[in-house]
PDB file of N, CA and C in Angstrom:
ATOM      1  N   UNK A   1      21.189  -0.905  16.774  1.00  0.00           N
ATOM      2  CA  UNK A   1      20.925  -1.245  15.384  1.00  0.00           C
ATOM      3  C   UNK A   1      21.465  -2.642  15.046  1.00  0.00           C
ATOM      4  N   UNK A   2      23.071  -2.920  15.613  1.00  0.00           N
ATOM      5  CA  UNK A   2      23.613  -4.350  15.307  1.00  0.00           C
ATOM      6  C   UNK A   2      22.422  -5.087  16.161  1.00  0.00           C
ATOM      7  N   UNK A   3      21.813  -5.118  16.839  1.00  0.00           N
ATOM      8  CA  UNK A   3      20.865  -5.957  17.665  1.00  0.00           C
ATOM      9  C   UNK A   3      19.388  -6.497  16.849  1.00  0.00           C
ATOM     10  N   UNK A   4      19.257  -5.118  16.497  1.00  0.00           N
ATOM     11  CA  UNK A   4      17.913  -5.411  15.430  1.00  0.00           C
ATOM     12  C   UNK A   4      18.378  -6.021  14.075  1.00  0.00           C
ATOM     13  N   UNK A   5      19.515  -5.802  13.358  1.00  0.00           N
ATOM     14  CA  UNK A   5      19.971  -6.740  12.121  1.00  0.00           C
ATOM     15  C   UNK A   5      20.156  -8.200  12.606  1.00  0.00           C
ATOM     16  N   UNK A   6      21.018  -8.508  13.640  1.00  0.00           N
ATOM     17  CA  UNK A   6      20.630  -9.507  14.726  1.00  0.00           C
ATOM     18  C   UNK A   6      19.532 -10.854  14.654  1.00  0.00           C
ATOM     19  N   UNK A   7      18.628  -9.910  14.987  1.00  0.00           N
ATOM     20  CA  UNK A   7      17.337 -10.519  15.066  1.00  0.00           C
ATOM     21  C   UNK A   7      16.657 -10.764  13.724  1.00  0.00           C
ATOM     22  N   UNK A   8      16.784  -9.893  12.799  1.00  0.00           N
ATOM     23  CA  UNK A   8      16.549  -9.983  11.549  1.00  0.00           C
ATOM     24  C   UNK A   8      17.044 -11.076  11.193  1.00  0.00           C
ATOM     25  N   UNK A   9      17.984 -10.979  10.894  1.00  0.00           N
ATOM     26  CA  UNK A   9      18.791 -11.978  10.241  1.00  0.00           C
ATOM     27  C   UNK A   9      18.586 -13.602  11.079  1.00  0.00           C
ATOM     28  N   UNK A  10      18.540 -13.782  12.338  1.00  0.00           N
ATOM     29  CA  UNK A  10      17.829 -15.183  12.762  1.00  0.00           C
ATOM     30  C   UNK A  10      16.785 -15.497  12.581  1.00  0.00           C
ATOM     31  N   UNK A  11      15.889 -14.359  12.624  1.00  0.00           N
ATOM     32  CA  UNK A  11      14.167 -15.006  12.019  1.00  0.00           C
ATOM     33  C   UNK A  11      14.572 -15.541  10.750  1.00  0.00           C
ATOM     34  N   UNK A  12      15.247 -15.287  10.179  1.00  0.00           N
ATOM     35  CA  UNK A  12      15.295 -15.177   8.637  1.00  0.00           C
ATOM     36  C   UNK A  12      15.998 -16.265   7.939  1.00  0.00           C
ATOM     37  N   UNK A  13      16.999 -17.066   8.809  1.00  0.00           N
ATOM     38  CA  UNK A  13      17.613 -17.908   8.541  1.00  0.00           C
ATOM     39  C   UNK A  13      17.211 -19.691   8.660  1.00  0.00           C
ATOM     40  N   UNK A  14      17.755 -20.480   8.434  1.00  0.00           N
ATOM     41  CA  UNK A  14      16.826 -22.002   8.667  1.00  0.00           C
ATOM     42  C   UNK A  14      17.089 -22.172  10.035  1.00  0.00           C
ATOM     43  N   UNK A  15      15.982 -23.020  10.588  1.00  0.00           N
ATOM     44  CA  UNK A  15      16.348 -23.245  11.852  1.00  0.00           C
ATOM     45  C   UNK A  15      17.441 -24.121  11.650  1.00  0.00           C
ATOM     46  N   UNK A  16      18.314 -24.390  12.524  1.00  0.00           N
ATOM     47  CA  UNK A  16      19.517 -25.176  12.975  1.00  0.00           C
ATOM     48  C   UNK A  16      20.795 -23.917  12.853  1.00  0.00           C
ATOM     49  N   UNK A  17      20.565 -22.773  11.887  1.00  0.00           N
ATOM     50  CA  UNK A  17      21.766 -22.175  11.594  1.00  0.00           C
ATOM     51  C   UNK A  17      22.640 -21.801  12.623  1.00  0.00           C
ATOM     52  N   UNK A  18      23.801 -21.883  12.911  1.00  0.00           N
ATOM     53  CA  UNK A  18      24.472 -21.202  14.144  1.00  0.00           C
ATOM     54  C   UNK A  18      25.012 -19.656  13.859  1.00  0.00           C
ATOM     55  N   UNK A  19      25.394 -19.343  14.627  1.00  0.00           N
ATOM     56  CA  UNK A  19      26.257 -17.894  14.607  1.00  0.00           C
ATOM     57  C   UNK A  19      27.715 -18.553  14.895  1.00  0.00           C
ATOM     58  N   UNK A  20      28.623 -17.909  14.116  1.00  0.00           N
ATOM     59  CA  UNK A  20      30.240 -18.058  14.465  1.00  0.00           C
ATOM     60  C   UNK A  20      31.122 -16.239  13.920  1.00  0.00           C
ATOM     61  N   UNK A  21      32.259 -16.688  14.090  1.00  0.00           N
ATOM     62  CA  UNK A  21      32.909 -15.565  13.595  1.00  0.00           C
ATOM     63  C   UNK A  21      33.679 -16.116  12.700  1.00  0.00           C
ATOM     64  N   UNK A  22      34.030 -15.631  11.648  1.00  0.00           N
ATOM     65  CA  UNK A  22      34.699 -15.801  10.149  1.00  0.00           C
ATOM     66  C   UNK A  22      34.813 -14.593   9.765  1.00  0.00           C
ATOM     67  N   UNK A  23      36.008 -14.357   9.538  1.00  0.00           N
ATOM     68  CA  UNK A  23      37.357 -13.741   8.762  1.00  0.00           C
ATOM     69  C   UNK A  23      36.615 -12.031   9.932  1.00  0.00           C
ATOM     70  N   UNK A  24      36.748 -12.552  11.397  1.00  0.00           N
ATOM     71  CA  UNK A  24      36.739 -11.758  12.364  1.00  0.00           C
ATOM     72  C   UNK A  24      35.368 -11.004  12.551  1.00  0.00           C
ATOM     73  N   UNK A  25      34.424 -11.445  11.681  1.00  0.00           N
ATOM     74  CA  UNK A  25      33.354 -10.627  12.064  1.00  0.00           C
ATOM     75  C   UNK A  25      31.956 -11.785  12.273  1.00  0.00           C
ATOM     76  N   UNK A  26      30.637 -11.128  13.010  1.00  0.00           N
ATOM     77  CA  UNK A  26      29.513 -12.062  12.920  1.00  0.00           C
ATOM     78  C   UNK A  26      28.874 -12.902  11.597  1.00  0.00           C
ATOM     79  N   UNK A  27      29.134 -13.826  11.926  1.00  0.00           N
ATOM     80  CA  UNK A  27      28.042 -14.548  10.463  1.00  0.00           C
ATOM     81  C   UNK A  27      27.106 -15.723  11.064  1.00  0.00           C
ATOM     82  N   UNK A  28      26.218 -16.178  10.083  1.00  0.00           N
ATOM     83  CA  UNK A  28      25.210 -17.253  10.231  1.00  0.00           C
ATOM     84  C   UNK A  28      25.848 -18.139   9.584  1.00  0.00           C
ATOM     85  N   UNK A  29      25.841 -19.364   9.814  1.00  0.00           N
ATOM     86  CA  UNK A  29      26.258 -20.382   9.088  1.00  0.00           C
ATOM     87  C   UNK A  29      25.148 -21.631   8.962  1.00  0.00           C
ATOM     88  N   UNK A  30      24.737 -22.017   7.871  1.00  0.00           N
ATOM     89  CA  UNK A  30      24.329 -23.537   7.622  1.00  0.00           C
ATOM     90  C   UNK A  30      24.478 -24.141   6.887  1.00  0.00           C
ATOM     91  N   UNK A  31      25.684 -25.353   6.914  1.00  0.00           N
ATOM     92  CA  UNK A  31      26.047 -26.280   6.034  1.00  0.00           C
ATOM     93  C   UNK A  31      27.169 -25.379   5.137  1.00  0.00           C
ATOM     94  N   UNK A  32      27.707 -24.218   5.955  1.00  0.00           N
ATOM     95  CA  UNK A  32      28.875 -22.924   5.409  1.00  0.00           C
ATOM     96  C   UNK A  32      28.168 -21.440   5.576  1.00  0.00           C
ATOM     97  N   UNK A  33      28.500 -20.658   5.591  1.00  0.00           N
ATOM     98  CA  UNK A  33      28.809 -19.503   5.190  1.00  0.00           C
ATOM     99  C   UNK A  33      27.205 -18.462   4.796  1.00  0.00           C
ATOM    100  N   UNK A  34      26.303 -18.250   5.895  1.00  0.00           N
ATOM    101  CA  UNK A  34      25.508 -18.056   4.940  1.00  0.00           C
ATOM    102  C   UNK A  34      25.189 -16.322   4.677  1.00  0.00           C
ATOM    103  N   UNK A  35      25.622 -15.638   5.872  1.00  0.00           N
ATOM    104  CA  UNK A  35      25.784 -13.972   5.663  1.00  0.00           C
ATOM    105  C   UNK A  35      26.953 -13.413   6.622  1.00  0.00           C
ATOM    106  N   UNK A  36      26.937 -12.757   6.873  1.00  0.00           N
ATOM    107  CA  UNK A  36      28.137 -12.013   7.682  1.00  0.00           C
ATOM    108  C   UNK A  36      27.431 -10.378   8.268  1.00  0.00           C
ATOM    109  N   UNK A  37      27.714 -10.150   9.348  1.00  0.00           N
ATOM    110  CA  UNK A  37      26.914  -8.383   9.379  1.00  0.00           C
ATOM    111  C   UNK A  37      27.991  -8.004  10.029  1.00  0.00           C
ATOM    112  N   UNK A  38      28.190  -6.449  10.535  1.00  0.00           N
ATOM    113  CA  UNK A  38      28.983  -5.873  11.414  1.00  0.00           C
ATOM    114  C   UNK A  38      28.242  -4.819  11.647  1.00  0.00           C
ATOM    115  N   UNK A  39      28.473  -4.226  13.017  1.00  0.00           N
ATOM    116  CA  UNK A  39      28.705  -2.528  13.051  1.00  0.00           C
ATOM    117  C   UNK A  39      30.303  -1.919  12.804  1.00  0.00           C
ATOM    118  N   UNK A  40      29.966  -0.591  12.677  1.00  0.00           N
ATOM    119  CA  UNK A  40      30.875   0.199  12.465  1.00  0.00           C
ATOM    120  C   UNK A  40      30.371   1.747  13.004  1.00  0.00           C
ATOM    121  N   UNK A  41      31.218   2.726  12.960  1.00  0.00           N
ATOM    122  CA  UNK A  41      30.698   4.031  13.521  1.00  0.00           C
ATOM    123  C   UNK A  41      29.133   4.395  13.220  1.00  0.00           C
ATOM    124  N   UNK A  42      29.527   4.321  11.670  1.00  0.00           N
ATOM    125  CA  UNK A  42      28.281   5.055  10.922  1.00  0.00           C
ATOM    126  C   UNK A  42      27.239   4.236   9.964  1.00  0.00           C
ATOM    127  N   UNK A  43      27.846   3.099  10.488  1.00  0.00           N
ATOM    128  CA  UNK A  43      26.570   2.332   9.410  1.00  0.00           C
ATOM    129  C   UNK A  43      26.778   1.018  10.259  1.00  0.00           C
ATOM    130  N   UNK A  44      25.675  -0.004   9.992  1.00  0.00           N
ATOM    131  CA  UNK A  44      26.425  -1.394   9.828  1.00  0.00           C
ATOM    132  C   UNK A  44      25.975  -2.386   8.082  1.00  0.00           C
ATOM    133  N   UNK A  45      26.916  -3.082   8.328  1.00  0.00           N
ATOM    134  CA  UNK A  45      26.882  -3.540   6.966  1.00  0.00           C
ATOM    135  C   UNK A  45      26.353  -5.429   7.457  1.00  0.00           C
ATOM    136  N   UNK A  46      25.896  -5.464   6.103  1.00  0.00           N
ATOM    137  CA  UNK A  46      25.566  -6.814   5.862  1.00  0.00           C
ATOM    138  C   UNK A  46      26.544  -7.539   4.623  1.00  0.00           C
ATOM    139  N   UNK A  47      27.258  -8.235   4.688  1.00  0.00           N
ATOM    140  CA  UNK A  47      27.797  -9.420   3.542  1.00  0.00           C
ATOM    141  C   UNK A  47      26.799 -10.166   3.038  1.00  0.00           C
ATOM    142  N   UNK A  48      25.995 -10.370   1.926  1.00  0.00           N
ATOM    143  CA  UNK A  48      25.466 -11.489   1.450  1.00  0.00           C
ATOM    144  C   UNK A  48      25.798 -12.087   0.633  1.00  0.00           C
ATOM    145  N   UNK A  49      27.160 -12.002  -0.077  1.00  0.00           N
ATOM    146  CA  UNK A  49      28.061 -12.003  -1.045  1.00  0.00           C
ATOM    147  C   UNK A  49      27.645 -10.953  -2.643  1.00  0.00           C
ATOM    148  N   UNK A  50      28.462 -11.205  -3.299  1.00  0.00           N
ATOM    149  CA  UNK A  50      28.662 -10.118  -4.262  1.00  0.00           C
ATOM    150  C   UNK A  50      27.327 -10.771  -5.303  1.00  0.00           C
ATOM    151  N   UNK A  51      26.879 -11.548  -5.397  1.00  0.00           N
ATOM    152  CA  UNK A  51      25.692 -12.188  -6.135  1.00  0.00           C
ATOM    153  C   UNK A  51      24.801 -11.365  -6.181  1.00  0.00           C
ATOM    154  N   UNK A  52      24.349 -11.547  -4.424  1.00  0.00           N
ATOM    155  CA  UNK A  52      23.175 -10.971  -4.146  1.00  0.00           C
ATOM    156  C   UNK A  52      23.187  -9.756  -4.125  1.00  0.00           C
ATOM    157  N   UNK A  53      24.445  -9.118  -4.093  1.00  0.00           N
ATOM    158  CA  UNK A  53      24.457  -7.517  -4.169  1.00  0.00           C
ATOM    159  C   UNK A  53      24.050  -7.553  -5.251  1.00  0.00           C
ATOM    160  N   UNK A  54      24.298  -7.753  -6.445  1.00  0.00           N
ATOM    161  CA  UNK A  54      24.483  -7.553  -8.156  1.00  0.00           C
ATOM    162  C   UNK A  54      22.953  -7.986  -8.313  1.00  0.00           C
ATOM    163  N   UNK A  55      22.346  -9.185  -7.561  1.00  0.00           N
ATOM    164  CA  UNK A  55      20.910  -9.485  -7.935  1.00  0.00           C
ATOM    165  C   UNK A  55      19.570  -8.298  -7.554  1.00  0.00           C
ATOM    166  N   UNK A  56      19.934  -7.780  -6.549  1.00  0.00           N
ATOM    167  CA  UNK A  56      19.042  -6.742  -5.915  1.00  0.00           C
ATOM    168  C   UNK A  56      19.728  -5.348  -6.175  1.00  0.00           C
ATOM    169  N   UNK A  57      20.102  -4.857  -7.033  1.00  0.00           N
ATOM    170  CA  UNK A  57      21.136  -3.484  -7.422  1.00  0.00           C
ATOM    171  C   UNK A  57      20.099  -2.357  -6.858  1.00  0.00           C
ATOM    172  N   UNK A  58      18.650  -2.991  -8.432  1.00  0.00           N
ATOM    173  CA  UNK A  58      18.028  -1.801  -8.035  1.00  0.00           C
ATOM    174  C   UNK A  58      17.566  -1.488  -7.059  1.00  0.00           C
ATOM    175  N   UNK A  59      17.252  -2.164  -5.935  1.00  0.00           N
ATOM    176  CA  UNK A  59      16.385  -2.535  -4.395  1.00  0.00           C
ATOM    177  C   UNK A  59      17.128  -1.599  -3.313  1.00  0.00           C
ATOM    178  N   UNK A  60      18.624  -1.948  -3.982  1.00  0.00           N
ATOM    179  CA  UNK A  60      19.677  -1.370  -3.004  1.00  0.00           C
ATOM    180  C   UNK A  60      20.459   0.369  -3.311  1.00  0.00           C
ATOM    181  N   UNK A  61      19.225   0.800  -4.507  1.00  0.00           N
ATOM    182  CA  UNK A  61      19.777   2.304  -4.672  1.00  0.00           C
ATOM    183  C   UNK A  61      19.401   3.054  -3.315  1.00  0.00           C
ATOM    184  N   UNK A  62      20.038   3.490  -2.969  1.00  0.00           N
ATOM    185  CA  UNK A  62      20.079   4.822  -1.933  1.00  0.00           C
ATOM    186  C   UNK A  62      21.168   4.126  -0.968  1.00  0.00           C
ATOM    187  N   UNK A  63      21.468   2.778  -0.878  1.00  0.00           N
ATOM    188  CA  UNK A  63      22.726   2.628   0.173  1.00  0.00           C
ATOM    189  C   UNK A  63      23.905   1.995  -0.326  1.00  0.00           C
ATOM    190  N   UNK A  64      25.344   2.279  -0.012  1.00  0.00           N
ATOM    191  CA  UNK A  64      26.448   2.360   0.000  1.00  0.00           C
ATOM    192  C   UNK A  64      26.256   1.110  -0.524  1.00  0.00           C
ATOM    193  N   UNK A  65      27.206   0.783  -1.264  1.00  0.00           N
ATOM    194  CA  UNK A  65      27.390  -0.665  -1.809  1.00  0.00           C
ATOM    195  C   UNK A  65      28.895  -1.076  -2.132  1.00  0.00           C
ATOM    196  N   UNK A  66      28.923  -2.440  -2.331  1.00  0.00           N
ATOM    197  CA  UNK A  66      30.490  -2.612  -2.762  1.00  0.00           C
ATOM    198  C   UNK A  66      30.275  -4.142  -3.234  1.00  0.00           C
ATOM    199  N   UNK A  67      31.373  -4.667  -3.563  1.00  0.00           N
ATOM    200  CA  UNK A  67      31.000  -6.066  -4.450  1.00  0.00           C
ATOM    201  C   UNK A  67      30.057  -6.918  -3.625  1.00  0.00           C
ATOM    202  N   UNK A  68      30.269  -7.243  -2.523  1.00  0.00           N
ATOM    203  CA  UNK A  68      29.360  -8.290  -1.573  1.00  0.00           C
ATOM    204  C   UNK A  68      29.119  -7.446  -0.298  1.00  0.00           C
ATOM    205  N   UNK A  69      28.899  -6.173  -0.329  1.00  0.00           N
ATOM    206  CA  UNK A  69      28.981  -5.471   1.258  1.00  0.00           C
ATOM    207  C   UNK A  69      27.923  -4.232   0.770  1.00  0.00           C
ATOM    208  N   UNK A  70      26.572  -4.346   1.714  1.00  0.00           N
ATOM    209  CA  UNK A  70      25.932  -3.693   1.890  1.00  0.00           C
ATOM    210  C   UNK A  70      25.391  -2.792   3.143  1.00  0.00           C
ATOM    211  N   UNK A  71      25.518  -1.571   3.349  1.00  0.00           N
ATOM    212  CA  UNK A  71      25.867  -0.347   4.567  1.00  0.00           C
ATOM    213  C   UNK A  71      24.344   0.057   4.720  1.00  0.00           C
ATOM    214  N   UNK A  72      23.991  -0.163   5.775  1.00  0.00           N
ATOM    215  CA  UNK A  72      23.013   0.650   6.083  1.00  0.00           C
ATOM    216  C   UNK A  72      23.116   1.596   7.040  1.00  0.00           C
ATOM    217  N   UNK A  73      23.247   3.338   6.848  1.00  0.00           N
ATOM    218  CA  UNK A  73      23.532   4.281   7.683  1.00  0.00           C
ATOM    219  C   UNK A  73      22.619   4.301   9.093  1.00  0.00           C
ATOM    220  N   UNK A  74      23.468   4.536  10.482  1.00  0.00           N
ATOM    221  CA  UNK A  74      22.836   4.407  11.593  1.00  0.00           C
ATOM    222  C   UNK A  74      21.448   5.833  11.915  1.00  0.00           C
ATOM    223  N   UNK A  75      21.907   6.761  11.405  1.00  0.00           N
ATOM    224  CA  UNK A  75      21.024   7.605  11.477  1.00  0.00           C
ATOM    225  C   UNK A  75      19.669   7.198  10.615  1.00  0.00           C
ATOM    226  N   UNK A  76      19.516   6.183   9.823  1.00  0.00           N
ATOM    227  CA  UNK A  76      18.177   5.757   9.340  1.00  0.00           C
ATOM    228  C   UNK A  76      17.544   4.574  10.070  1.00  0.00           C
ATOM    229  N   UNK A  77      16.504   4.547   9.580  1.00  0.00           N
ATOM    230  CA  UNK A  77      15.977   2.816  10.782  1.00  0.00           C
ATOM    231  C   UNK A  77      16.510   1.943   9.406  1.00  0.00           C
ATOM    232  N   UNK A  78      16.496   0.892   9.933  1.00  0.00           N
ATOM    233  CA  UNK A  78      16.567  -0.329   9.356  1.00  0.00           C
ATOM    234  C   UNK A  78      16.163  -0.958   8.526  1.00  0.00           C
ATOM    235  N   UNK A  79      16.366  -1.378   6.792  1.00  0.00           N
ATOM    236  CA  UNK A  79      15.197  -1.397   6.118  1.00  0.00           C
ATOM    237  C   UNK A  79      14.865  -3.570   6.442  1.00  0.00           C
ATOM    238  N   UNK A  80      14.018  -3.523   7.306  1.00  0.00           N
ATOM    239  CA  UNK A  80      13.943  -5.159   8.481  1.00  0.00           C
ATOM    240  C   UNK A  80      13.633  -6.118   6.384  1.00  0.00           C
ATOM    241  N   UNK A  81      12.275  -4.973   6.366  1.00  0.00           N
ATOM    242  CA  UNK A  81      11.762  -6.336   4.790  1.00  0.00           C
ATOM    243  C   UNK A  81      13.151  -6.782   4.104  1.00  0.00           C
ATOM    244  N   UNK A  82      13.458  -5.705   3.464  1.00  0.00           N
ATOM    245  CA  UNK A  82      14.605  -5.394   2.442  1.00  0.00           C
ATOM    246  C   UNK A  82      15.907  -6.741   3.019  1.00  0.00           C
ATOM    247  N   UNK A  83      16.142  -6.665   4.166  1.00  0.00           N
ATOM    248  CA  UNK A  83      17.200  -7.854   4.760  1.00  0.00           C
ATOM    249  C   UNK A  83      16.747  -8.868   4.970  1.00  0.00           C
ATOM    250  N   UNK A  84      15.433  -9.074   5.214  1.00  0.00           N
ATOM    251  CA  UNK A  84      15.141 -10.269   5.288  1.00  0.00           C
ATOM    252  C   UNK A  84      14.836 -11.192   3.745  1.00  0.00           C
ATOM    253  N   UNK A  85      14.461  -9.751   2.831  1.00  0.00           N
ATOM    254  CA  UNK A  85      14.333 -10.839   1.239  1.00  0.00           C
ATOM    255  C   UNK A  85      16.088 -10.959   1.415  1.00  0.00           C
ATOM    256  N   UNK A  86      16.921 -10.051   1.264  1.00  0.00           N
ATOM    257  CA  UNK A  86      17.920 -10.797   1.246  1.00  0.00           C
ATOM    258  C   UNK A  86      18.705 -11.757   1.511  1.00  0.00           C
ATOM    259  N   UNK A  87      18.095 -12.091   2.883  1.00  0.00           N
ATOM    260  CA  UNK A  87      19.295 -13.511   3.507  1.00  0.00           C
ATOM    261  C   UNK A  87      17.800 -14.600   2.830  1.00  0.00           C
ATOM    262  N   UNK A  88      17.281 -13.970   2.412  1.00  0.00           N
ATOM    263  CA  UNK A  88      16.030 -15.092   2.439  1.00  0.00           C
ATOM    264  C   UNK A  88      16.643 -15.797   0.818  1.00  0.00           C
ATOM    265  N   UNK A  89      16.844 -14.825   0.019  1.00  0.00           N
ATOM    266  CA  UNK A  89      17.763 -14.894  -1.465  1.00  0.00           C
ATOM    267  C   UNK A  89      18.989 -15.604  -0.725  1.00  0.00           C
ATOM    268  N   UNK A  90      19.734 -15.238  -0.061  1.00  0.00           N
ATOM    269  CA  UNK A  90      21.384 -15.867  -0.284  1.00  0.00           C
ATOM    270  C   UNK A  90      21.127 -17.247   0.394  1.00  0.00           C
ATOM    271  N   UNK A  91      20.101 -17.584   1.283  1.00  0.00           N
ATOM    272  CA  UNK A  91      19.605 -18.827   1.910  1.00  0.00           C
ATOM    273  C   UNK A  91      19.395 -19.623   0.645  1.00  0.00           C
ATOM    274  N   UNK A  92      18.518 -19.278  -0.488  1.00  0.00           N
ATOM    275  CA  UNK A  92      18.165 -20.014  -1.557  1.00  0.00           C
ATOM    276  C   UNK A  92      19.332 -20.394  -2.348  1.00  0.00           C
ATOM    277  N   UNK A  93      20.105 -18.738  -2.536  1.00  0.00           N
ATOM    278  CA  UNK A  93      21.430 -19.596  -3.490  1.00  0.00           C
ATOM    279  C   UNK A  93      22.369 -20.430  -2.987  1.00  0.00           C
ATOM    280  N   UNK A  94      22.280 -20.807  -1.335  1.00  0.00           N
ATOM    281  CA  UNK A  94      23.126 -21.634  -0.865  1.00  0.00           C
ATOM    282  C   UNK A  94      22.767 -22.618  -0.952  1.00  0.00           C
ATOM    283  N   UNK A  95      21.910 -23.176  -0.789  1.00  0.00           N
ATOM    284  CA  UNK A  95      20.668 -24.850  -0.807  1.00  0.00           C
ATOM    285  C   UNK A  95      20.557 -24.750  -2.487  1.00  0.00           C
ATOM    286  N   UNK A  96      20.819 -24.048  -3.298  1.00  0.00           N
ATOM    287  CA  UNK A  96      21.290 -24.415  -4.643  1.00  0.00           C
ATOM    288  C   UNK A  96      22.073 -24.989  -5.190  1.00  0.00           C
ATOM    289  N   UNK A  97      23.317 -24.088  -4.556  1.00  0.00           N
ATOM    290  CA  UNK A  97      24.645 -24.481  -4.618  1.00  0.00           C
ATOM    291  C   UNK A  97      25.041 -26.177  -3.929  1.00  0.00           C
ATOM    292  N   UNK A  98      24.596 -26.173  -2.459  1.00  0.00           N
ATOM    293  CA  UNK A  98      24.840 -27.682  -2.011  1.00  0.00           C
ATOM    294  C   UNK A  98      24.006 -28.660  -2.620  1.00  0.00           C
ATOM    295  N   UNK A  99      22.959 -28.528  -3.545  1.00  0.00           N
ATOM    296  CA  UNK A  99      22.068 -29.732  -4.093  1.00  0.00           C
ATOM    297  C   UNK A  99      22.922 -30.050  -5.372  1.00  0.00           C
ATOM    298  N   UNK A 100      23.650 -29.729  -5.839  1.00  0.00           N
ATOM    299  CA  UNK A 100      24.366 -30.133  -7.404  1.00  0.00           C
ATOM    300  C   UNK A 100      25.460 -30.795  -7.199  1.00  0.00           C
TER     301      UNK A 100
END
């Protein structure tokens, strides 16, 4: 499942972005910070920060949530669209943020 969020998440990102580790777990970075994912036993989660959680609330009823941390349980498939509008959203609010 971390493999297929993975892949998700690089189609999804600008080309040049790298992968690093920050504050110990996987993230994308371009020009900073642009998501974060992990596994864990029973889910893996995505970071897109607490924005984009709060911007997509309703999108994100049926999975675990928390200020910037979104769980998707391993016993379900993957929702691929649903993550990709998202980093596709936190991609936009970042190239927002660096143009001002």
């Amino acid at each position: 499942m971390l493999k297929k969020m993975r892949a998700t998440i690089r189609s999804t990102v600008p080309t040049g972005a790298t992968e690093t580790v920050s504050y110990q777990i996987p993230a994308f970075t371009h020009n900073g910070v642009l998501v974060w994912y992990a596994a864990f036993a029973n889910h893996c989660s995505l970071f897109p920060t607490a924005a984009i959680v709060e911007a997509f609330k309703d999108e994100l009823e049926g999975f675990a949530t928390s200020k910037g941390t979104i769980q998707f349980p391993t016993d379900k498939s993957l929702p691929i669209a649903l993550i990709k509008k998202l980093v596709k959203a936190r991609v936009a609010q970042h190239e927002g943020r660096k143009r001002r």
